[in-house]
C-alpha atoms as a PDB file:
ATOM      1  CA  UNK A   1      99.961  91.698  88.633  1.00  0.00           C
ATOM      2  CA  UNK A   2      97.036  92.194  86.094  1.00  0.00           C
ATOM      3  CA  UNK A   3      99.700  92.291  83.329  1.00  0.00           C
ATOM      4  CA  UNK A   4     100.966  89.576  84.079  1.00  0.00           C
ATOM      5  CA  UNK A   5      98.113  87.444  84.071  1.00  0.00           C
ATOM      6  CA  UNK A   6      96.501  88.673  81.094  1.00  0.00           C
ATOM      7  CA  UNK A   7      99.718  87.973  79.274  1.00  0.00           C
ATOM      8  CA  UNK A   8      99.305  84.344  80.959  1.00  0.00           C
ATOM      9  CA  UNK A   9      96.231  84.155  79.727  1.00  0.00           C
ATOM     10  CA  UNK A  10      97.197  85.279  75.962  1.00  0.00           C
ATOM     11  CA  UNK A  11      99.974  83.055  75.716  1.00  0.00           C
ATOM     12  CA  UNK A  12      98.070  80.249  77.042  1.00  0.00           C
ATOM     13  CA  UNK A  13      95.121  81.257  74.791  1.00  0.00           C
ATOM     14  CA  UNK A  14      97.278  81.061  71.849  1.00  0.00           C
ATOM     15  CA  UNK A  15      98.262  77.977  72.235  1.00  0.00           C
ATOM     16  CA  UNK A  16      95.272  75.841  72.609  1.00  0.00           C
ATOM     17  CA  UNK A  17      94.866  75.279  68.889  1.00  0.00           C
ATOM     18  CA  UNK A  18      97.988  73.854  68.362  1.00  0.00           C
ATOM     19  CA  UNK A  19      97.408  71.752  71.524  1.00  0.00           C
ATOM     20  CA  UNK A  20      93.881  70.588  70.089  1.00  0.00           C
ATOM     21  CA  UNK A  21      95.463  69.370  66.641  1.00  0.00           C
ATOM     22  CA  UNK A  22      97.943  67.497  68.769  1.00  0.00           C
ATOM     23  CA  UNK A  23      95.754  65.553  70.398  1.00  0.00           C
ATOM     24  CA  UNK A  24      93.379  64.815  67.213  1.00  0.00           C
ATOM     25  CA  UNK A  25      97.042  63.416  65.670  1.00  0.00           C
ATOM     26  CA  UNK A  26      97.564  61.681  68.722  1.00  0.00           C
ATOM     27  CA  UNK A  27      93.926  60.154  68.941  1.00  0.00           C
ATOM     28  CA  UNK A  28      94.793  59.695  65.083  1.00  0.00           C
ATOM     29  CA  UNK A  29      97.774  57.519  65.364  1.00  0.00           C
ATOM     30  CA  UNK A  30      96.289  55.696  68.869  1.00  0.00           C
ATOM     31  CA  UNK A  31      93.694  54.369  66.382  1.00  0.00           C
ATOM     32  CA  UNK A  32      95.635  52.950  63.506  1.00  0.00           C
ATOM     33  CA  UNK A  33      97.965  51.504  66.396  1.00  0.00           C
ATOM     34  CA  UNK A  34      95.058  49.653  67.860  1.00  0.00           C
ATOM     35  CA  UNK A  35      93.785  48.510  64.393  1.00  0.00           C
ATOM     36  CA  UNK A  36      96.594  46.947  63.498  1.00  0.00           C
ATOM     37  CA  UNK A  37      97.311  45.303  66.929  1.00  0.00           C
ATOM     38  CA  UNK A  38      93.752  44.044  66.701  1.00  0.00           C
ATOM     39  CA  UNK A  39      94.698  42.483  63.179  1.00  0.00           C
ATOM     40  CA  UNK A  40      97.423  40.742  64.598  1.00  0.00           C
ATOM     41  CA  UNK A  41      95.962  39.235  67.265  1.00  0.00           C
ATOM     42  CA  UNK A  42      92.962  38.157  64.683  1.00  0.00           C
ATOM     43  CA  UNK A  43      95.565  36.575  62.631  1.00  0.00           C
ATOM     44  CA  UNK A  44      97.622  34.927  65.759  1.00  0.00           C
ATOM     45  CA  UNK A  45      94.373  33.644  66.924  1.00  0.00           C
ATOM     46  CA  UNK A  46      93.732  32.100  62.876  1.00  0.00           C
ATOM     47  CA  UNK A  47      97.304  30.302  63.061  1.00  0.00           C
ATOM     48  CA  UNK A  48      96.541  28.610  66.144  1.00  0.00           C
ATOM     49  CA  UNK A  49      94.826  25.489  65.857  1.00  0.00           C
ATOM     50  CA  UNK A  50      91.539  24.857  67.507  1.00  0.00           C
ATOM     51  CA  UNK A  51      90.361  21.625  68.911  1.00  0.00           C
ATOM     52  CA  UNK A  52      86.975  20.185  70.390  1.00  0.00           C
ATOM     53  CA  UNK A  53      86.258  18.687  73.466  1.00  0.00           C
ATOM     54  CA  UNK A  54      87.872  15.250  73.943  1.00  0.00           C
ATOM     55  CA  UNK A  55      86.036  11.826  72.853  1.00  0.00           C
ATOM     56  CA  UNK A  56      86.279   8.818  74.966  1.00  0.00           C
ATOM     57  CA  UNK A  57      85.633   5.396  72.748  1.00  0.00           C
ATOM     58  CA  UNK A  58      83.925   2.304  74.038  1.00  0.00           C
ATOM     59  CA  UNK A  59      87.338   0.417  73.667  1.00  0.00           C
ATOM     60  CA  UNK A  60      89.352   3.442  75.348  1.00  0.00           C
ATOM     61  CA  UNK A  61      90.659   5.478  72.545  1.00  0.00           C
ATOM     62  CA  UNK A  62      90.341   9.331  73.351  1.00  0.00           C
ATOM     63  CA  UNK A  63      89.601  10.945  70.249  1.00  0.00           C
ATOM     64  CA  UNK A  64      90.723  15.184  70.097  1.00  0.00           C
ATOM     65  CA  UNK A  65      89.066  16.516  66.799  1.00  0.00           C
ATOM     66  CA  UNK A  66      90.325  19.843  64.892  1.00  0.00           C
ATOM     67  CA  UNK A  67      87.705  21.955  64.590  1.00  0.00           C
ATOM     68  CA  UNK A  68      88.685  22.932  61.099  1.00  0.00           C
ATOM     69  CA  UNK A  69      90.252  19.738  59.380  1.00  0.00           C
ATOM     70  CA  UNK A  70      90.221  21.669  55.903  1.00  0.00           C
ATOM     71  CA  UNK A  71      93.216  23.021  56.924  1.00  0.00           C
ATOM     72  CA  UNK A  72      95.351  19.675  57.044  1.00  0.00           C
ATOM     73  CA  UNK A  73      97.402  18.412  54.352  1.00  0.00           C
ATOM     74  CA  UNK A  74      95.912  15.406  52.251  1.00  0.00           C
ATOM     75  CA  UNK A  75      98.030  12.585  53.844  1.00  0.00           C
ATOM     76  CA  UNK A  76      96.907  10.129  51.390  1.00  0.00           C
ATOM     77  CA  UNK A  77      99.498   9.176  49.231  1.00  0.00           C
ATOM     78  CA  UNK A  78      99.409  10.020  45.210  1.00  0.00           C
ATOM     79  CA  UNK A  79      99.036   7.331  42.510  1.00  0.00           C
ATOM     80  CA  UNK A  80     102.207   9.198  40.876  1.00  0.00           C
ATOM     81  CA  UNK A  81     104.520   8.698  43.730  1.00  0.00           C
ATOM     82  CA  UNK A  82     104.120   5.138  43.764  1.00  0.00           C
ATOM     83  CA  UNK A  83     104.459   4.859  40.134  1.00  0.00           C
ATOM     84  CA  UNK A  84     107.721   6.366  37.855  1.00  0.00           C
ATOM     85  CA  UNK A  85     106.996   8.204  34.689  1.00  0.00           C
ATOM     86  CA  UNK A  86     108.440   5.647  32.641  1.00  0.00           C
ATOM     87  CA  UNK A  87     107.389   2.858  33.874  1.00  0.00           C
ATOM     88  CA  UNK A  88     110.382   1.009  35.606  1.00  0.00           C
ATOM     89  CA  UNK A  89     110.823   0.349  38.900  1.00  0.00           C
ATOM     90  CA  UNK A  90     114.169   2.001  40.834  1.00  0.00           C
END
């Protein structure tokens, strides 16, 4: 019975190093995984657009603002649309 709980214990014994670098790869790659889950919830959350609270105007308009307007295209139209390069109409 001794024998066969020392060897237990050997065989067990001998493997605890390989179990310890195991879990240092797995604690390895759990990191990187949540890194790059974190990044692409950051960039899901940059994509999204974000608005302010809601604006009620004295003659009823509600106003909803972006809260980062740089982002919108320039609607206004450009001088060289409305004009040819030549100079005729079409």
């Amino acid at each position: 019975m001794r024998r066969i709980a020392a060897i237990l214990f050997l065989s067990l014994w001998a493997l605890t190093p390989s179990y310890a670098q195991d879990t240092e790869d797995a604690e390895r790659l759990a990191e990187q995984g949540l890194a790059k889950i974190l990044q692409a919830l950051d960039l899901l959350m940059k994509t999204i657009p974000q608005y302010s609270a809601p604006e009620v105007l004295p003659n009823g308009d509600i106003i909803i603002r972006r809260q980062h307007p740089e982002d919108e295209p320039n609607q206004k139209p450009r001088k060289e649309d409305d004009e040819s390069s030549d100079g005729t109409e079409t």
